[in-house]
PDB file of N, CA and C in Angstrom:
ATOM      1  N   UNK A   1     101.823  64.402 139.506  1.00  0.00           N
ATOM      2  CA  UNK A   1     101.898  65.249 140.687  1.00  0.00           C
ATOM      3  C   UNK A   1     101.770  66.709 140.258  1.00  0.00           C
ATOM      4  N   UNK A   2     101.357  67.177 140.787  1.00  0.00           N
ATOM      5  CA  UNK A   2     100.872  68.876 140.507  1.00  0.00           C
ATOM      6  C   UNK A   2     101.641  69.512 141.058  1.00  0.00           C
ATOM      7  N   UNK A   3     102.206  70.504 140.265  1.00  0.00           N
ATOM      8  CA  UNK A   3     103.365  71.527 140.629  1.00  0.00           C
ATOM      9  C   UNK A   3     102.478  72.712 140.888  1.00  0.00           C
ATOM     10  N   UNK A   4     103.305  73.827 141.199  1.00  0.00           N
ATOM     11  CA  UNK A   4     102.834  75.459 141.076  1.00  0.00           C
ATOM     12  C   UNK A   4     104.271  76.144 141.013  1.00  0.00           C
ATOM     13  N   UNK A   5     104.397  76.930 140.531  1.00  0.00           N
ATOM     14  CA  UNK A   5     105.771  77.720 140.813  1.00  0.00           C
ATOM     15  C   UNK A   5     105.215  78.763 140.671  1.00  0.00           C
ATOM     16  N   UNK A   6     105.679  80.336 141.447  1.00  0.00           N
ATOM     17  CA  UNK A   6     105.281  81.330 141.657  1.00  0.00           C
ATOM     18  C   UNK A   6     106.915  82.153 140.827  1.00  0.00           C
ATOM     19  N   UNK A   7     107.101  83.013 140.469  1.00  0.00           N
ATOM     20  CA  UNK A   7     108.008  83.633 139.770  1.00  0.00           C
ATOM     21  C   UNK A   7     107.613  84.979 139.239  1.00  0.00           C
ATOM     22  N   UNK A   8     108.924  85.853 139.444  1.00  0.00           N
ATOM     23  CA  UNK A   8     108.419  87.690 138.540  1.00  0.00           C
ATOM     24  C   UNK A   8     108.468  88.437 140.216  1.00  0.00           C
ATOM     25  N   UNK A   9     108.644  87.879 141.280  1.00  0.00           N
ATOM     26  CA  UNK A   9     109.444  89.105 141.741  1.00  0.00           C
ATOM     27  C   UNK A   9     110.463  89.554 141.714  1.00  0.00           C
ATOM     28  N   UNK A  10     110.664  90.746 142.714  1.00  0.00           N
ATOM     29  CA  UNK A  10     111.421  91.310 142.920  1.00  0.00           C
ATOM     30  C   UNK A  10     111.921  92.493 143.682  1.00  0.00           C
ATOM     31  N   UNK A  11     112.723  93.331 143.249  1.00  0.00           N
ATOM     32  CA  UNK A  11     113.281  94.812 144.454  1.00  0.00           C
ATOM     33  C   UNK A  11     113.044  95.848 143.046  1.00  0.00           C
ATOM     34  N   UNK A  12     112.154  96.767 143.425  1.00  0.00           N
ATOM     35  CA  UNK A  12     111.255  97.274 142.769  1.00  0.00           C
ATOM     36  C   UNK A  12     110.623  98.805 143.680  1.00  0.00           C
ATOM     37  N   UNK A  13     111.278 100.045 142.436  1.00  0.00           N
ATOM     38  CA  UNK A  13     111.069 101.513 143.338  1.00  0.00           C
ATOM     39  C   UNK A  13     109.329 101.828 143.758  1.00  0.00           C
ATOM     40  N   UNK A  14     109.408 102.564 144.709  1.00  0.00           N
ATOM     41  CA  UNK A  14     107.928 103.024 145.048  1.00  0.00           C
ATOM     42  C   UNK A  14     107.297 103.442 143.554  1.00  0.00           C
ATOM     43  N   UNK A  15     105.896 102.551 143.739  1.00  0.00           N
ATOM     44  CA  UNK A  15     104.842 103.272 141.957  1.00  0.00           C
ATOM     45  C   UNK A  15     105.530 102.573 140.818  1.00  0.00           C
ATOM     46  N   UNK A  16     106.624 101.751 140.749  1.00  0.00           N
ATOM     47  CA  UNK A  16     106.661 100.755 139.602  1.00  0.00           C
ATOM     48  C   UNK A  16     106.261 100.083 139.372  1.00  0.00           C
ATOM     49  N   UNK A  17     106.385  98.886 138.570  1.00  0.00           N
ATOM     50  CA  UNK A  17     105.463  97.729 138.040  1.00  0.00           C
ATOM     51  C   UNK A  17     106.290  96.253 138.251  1.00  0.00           C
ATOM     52  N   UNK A  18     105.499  95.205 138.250  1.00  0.00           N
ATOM     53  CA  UNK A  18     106.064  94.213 138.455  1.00  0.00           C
ATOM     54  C   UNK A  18     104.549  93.024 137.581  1.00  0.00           C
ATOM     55  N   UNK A  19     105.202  92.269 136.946  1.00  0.00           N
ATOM     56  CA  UNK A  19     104.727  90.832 136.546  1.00  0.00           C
ATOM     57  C   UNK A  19     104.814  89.518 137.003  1.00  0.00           C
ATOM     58  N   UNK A  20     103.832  89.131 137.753  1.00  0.00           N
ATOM     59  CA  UNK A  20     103.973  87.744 138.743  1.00  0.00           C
ATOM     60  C   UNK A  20     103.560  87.077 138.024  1.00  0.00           C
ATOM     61  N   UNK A  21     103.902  85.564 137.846  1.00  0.00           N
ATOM     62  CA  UNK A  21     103.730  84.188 137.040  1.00  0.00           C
ATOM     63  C   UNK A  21     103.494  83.208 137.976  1.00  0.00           C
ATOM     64  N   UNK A  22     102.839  82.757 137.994  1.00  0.00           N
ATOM     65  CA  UNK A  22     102.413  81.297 138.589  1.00  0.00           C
ATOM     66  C   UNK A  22     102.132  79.883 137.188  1.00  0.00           C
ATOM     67  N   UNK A  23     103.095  78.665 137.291  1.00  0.00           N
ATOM     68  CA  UNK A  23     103.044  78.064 136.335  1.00  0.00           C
ATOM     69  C   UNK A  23     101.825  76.720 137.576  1.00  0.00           C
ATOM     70  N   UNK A  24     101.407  76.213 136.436  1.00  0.00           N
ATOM     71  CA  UNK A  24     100.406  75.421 137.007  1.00  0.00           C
ATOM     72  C   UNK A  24     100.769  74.111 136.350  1.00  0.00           C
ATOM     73  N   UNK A  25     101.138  73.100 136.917  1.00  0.00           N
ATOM     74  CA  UNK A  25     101.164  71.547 136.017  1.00  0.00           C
ATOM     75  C   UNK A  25     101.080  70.480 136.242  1.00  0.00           C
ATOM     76  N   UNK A  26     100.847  69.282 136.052  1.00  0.00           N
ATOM     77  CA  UNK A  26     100.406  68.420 136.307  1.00  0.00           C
ATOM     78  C   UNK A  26      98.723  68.185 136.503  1.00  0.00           C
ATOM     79  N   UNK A  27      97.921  68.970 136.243  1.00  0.00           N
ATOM     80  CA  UNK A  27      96.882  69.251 136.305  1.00  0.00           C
ATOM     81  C   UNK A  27      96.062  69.611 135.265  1.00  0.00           C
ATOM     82  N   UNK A  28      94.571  69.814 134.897  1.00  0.00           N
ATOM     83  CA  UNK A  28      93.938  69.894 133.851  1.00  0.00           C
ATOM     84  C   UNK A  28      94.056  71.523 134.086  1.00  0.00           C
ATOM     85  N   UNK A  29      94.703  72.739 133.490  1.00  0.00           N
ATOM     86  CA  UNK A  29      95.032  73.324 133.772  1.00  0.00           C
ATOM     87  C   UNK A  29      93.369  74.456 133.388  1.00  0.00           C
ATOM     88  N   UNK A  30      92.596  73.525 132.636  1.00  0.00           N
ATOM     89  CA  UNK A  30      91.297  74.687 131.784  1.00  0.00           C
ATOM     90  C   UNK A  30      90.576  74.802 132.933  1.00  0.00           C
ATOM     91  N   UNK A  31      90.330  74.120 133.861  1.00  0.00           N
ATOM     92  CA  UNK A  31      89.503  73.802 134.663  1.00  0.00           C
ATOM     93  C   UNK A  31      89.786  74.364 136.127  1.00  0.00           C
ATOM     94  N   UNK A  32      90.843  74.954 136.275  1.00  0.00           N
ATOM     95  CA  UNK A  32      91.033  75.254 137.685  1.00  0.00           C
ATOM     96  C   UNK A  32      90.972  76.812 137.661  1.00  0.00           C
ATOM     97  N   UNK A  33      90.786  77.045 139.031  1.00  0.00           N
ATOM     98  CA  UNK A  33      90.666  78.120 139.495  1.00  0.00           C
ATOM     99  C   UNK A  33      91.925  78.678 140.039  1.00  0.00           C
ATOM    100  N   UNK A  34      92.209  79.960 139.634  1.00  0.00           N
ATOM    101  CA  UNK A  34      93.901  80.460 140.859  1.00  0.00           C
ATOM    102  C   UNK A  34      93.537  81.775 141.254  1.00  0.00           C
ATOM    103  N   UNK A  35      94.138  82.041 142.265  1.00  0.00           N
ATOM    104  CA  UNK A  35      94.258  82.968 143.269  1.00  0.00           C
ATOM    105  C   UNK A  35      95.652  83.287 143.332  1.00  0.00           C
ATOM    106  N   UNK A  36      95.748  84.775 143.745  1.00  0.00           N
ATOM    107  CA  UNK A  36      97.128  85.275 144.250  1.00  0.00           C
ATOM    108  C   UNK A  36      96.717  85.793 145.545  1.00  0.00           C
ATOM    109  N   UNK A  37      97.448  85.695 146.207  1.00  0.00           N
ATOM    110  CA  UNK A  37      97.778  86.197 148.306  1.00  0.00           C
ATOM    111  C   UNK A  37      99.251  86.688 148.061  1.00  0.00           C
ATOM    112  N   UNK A  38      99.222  87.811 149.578  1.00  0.00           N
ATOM    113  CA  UNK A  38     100.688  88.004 149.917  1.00  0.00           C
ATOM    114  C   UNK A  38     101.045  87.879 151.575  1.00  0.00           C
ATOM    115  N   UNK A  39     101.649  87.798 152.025  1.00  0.00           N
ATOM    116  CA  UNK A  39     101.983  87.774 153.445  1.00  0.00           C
ATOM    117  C   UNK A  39     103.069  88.511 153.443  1.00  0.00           C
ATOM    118  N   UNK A  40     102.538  89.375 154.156  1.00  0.00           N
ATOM    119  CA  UNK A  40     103.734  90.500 154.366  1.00  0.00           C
ATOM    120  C   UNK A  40     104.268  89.910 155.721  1.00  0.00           C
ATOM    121  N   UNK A  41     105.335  91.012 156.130  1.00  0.00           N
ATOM    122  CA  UNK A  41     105.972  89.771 157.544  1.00  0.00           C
ATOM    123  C   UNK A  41     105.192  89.915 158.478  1.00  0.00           C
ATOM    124  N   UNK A  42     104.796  89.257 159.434  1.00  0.00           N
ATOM    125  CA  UNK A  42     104.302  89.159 160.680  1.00  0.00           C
ATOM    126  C   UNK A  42     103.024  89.833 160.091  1.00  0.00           C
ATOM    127  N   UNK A  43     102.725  89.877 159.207  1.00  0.00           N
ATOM    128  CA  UNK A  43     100.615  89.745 159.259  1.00  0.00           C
ATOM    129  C   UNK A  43     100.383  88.531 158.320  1.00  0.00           C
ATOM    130  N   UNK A  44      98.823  88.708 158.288  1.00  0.00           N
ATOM    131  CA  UNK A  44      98.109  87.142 157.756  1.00  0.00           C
ATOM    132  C   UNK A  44      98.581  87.476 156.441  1.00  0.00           C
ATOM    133  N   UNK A  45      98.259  86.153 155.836  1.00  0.00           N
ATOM    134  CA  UNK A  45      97.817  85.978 154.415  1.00  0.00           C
ATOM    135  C   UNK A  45      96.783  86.897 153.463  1.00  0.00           C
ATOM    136  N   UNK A  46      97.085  87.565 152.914  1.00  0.00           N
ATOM    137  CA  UNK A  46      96.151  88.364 152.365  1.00  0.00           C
ATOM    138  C   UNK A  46      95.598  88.125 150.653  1.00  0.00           C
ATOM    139  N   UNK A  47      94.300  87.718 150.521  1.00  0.00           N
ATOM    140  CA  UNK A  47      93.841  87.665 149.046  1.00  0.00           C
ATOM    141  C   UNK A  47      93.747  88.789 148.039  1.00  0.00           C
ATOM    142  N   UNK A  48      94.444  88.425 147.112  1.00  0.00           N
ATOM    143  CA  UNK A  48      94.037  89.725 146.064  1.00  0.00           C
ATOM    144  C   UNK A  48      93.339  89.288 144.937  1.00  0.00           C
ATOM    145  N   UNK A  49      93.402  88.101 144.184  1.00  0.00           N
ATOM    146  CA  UNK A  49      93.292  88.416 142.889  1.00  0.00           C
ATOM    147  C   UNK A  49      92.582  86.905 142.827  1.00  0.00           C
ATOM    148  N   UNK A  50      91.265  86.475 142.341  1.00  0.00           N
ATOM    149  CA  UNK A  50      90.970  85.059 141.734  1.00  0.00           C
ATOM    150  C   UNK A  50      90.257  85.318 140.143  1.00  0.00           C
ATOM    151  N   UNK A  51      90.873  83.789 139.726  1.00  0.00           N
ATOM    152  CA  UNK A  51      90.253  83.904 137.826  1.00  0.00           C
ATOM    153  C   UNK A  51      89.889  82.178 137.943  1.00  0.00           C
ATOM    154  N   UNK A  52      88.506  82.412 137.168  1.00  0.00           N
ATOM    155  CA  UNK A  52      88.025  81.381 137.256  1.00  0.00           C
ATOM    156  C   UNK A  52      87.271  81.391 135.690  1.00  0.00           C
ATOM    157  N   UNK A  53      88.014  80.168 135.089  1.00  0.00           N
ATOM    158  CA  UNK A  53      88.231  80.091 133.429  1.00  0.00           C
ATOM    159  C   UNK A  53      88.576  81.590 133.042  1.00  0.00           C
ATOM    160  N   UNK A  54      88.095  81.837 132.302  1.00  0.00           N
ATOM    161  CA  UNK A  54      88.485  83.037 131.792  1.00  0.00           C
ATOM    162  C   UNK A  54      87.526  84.088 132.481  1.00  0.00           C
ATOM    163  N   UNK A  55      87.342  84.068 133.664  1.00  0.00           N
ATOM    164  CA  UNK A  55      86.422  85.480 134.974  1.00  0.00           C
ATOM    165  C   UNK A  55      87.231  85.711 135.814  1.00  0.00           C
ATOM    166  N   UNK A  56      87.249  87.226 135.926  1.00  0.00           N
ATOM    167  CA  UNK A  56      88.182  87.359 136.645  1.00  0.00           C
ATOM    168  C   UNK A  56      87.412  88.754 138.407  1.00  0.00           C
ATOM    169  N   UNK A  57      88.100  88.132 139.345  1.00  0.00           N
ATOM    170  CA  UNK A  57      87.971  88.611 140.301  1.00  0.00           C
ATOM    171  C   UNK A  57      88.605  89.358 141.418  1.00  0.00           C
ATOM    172  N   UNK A  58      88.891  90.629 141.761  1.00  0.00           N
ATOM    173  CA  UNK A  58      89.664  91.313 142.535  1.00  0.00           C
ATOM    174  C   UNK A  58      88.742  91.594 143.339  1.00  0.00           C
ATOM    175  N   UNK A  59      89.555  91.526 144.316  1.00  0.00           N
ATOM    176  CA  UNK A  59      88.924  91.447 145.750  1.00  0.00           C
ATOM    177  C   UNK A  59      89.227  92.721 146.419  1.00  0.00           C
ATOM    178  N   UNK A  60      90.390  92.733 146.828  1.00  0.00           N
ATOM    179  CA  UNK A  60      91.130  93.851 148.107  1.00  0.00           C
ATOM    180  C   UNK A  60      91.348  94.917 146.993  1.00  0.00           C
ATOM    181  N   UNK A  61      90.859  95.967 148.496  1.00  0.00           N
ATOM    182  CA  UNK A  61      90.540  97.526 148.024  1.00  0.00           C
ATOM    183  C   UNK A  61      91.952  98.142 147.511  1.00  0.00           C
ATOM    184  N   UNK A  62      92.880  97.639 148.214  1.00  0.00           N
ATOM    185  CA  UNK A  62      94.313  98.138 147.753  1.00  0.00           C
ATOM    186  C   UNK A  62      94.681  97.945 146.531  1.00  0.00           C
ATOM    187  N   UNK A  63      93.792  96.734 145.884  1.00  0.00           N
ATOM    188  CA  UNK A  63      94.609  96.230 144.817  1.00  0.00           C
ATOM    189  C   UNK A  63      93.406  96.950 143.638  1.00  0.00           C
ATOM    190  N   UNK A  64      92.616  96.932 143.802  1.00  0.00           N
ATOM    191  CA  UNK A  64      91.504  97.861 143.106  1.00  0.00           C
ATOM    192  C   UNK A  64      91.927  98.692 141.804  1.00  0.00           C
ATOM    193  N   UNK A  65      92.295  98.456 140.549  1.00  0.00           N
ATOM    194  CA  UNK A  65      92.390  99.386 139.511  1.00  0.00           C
ATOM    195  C   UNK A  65      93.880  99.445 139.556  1.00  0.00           C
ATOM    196  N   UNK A  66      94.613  98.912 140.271  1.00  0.00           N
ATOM    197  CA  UNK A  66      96.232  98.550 139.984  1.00  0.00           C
ATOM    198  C   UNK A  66      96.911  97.482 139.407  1.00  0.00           C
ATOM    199  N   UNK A  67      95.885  95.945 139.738  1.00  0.00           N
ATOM    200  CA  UNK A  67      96.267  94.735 139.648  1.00  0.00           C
ATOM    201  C   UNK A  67      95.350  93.935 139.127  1.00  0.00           C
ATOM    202  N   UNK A  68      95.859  93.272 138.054  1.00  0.00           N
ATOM    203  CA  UNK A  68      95.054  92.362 137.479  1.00  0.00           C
ATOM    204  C   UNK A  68      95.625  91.014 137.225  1.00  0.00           C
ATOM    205  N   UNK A  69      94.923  90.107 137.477  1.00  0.00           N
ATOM    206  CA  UNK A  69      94.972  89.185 136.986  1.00  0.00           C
ATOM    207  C   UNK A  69      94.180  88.655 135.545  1.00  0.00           C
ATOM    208  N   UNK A  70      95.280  87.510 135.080  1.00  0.00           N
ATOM    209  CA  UNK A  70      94.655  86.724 133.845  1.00  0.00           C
ATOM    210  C   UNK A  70      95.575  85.509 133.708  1.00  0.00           C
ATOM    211  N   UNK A  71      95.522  84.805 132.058  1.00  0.00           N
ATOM    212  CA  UNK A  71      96.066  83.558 132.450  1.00  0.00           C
ATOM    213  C   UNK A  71      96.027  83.476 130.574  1.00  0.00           C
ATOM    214  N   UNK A  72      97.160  82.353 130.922  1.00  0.00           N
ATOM    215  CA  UNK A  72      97.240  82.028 129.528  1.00  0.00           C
ATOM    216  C   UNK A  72      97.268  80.227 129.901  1.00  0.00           C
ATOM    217  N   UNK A  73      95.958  79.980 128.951  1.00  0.00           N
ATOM    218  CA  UNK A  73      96.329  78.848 129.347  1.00  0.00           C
ATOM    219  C   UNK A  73      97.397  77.660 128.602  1.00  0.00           C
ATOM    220  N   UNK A  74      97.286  78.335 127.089  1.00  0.00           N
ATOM    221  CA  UNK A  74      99.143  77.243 126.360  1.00  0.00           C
ATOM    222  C   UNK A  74      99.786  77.455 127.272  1.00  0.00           C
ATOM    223  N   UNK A  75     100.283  78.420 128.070  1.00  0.00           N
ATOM    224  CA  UNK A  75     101.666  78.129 128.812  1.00  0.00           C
ATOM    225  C   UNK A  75     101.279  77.762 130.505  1.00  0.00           C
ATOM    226  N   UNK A  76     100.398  77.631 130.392  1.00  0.00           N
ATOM    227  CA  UNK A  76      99.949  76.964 131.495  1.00  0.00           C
ATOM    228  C   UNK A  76      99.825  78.060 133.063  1.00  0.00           C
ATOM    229  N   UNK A  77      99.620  79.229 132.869  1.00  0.00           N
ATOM    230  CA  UNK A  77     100.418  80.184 133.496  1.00  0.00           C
ATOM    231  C   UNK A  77      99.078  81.254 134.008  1.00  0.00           C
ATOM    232  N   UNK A  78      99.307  81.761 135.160  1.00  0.00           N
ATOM    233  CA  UNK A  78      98.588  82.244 135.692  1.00  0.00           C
ATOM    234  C   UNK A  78      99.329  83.630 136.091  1.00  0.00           C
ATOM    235  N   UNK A  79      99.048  85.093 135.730  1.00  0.00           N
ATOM    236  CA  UNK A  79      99.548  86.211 136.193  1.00  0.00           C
ATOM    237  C   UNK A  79      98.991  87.189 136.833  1.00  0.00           C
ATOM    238  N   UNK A  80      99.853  88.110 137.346  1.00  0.00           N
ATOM    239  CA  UNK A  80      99.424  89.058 138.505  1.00  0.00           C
ATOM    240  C   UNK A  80     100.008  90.023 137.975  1.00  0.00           C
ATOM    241  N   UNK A  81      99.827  91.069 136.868  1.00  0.00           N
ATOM    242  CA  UNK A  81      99.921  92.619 136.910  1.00  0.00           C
ATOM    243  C   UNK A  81      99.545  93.522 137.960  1.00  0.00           C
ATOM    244  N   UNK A  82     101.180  94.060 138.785  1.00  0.00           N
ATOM    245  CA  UNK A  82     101.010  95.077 139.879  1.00  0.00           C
ATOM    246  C   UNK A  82     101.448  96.633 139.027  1.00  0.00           C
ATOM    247  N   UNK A  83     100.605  97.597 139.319  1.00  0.00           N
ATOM    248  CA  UNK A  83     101.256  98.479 139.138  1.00  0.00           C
ATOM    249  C   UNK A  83     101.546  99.434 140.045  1.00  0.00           C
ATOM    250  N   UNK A  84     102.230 100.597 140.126  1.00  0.00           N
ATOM    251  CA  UNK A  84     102.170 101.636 141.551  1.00  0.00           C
ATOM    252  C   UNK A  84     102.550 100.981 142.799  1.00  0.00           C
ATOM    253  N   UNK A  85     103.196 100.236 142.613  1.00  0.00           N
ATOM    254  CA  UNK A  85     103.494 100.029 143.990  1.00  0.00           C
ATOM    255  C   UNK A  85     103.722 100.444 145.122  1.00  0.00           C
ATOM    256  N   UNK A  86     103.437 100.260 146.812  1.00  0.00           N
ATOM    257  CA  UNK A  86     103.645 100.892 147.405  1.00  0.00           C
ATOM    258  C   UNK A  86     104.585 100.353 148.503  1.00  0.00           C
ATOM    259  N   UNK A  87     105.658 100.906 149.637  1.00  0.00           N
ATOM    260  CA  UNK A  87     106.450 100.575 150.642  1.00  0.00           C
ATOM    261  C   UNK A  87     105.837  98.929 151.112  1.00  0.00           C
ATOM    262  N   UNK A  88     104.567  99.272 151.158  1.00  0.00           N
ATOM    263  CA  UNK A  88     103.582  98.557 152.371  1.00  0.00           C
ATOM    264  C   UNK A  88     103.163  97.041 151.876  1.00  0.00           C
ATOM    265  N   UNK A  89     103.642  96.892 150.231  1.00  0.00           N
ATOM    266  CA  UNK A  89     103.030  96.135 149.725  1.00  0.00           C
ATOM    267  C   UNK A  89     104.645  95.284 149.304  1.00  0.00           C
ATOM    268  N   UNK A  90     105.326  94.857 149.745  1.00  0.00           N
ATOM    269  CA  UNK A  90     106.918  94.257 150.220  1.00  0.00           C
ATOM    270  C   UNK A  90     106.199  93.175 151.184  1.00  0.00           C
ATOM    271  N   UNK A  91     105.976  91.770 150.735  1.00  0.00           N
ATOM    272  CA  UNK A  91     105.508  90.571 150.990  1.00  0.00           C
ATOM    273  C   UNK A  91     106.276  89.454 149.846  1.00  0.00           C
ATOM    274  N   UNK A  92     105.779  88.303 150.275  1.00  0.00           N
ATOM    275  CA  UNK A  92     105.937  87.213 149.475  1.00  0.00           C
ATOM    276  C   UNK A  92     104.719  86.924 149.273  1.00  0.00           C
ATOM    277  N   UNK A  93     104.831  86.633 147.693  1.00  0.00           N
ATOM    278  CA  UNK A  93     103.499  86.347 146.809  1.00  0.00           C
ATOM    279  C   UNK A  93     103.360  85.154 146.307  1.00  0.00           C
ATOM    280  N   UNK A  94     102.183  84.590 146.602  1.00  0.00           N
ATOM    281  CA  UNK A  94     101.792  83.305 146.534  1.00  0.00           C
ATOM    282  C   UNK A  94     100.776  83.157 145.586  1.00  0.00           C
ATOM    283  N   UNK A  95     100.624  81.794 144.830  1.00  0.00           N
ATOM    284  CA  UNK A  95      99.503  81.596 144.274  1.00  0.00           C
ATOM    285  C   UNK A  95      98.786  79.981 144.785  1.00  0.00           C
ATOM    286  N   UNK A  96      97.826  79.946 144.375  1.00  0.00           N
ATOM    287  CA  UNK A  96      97.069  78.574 145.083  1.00  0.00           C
ATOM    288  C   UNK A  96      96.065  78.518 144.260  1.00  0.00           C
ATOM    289  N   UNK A  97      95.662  77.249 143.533  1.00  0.00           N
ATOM    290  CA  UNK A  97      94.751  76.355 142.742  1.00  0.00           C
ATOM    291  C   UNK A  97      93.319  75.853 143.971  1.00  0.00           C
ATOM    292  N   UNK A  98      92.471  75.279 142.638  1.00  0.00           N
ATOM    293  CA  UNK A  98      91.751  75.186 143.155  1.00  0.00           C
ATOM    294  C   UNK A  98      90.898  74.110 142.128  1.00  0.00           C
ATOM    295  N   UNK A  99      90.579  72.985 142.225  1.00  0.00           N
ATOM    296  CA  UNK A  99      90.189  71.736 140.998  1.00  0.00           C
ATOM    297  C   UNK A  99      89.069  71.090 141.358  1.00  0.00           C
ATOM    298  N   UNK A 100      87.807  71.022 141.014  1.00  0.00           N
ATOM    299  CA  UNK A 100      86.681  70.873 141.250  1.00  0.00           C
ATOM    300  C   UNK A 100      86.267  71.193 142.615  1.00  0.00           C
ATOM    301  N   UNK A 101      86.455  72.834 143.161  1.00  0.00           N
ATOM    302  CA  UNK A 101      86.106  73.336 144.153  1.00  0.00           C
ATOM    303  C   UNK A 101      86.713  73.114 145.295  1.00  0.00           C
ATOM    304  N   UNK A 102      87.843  72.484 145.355  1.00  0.00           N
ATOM    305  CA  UNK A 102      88.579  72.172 146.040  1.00  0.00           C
ATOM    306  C   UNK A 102      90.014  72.608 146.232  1.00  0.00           C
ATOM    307  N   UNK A 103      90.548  73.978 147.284  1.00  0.00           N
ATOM    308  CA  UNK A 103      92.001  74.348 147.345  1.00  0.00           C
ATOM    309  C   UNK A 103      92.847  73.419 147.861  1.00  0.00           C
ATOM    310  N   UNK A 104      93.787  73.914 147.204  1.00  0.00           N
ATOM    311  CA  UNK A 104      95.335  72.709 147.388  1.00  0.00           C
ATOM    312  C   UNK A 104      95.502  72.554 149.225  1.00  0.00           C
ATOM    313  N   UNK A 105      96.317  72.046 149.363  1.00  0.00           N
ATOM    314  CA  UNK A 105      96.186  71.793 150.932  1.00  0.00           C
ATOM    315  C   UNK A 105      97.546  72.379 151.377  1.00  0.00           C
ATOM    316  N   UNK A 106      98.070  72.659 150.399  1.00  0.00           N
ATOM    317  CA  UNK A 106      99.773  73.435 150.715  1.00  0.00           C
ATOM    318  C   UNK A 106      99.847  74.585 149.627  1.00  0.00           C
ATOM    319  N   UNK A 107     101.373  75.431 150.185  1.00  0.00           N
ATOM    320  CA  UNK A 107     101.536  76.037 149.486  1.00  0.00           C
ATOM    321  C   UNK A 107     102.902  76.450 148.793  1.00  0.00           C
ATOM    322  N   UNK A 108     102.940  76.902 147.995  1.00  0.00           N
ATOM    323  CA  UNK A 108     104.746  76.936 147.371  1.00  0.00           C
ATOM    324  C   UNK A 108     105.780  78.004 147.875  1.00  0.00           C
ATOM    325  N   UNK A 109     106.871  77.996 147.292  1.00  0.00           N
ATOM    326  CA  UNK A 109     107.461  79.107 148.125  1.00  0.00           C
ATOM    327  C   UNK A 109     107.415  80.358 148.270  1.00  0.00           C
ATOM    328  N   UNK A 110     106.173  80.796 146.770  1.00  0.00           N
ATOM    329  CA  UNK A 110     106.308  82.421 146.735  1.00  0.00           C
ATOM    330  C   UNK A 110     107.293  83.133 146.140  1.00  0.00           C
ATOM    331  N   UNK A 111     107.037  84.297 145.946  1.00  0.00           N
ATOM    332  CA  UNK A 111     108.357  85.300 144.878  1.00  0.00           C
ATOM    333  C   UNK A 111     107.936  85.762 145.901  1.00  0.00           C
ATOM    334  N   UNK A 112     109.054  87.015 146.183  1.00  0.00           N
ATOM    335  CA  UNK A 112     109.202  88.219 146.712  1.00  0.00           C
ATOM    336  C   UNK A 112     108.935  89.339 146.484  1.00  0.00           C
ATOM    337  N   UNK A 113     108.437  90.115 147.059  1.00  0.00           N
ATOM    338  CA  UNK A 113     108.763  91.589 146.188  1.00  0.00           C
ATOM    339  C   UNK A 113     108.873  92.388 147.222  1.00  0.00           C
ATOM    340  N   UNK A 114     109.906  93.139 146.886  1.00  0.00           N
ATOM    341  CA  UNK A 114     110.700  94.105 147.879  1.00  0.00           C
ATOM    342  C   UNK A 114     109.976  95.178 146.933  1.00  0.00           C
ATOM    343  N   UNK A 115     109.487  96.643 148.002  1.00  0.00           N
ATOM    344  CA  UNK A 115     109.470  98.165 147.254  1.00  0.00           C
ATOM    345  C   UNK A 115     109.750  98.617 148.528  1.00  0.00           C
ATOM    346  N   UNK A 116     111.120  99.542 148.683  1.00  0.00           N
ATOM    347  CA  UNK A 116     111.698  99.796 149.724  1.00  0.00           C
ATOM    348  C   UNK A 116     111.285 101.358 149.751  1.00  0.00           C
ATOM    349  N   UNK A 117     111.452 101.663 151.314  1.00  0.00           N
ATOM    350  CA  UNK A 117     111.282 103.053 151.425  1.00  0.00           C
ATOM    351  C   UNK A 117     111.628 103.977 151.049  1.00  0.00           C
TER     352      UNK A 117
END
């Protein structure tokens, strides 16, 4: 059965840094694709970050030259380097797989990250 765990938030000052982990298992872990999203409250799901084998892809303009993703694959682990954070960006952060072109059909519980006003 294929896990995901999302982990590395937190409550975190305006313009600091934070390290998100997504563990990936039960799965051929070389082969998949991950993504990070956040949902802030009461708006959609928002994409930031996909790596596919070792390529990596940022999407959203916000996240542009702040956030990166990469992955290690011994530990099976998929990350999200935020830096600068801003008020606006206080969501729960998600990650989601993806195994011969195909995304998971659910999703896990997400870390948090609070950057308060």
């Amino acid at each position: 059965q294929v896990q995901r765990v999302e982990s590395g938030g937190g409550l975190v000052q305006t313009g600091g840094s934070l390290n998100l982990s997504c563990v990936v298992s039960g799965i051929d872990f070389r082969v998949i694709t991950v993504a990070w999203y956040r949902q802030a409250p009461g708006k959609q799901r928002e994409w930031l970050a996909t790596i596919i084998n070792d390529r990596r892809k940022n999407d959203a303009e916000s996240a542009e030259g702040r956030f990166t993703i990469s992955r290690d694959k011994a530990k099976k682990t998929v990350y999200l380097q935020m830096h600068s954070l801003k008020t606006e960006e206080t969501a729960v952060y998600y990650c989601d797989y993806a195994y011969a072109n195909k995304w998971s059909t659910n999703w896990g519980q997400g870390t948090q990250v609070t950057v308060p006003s």
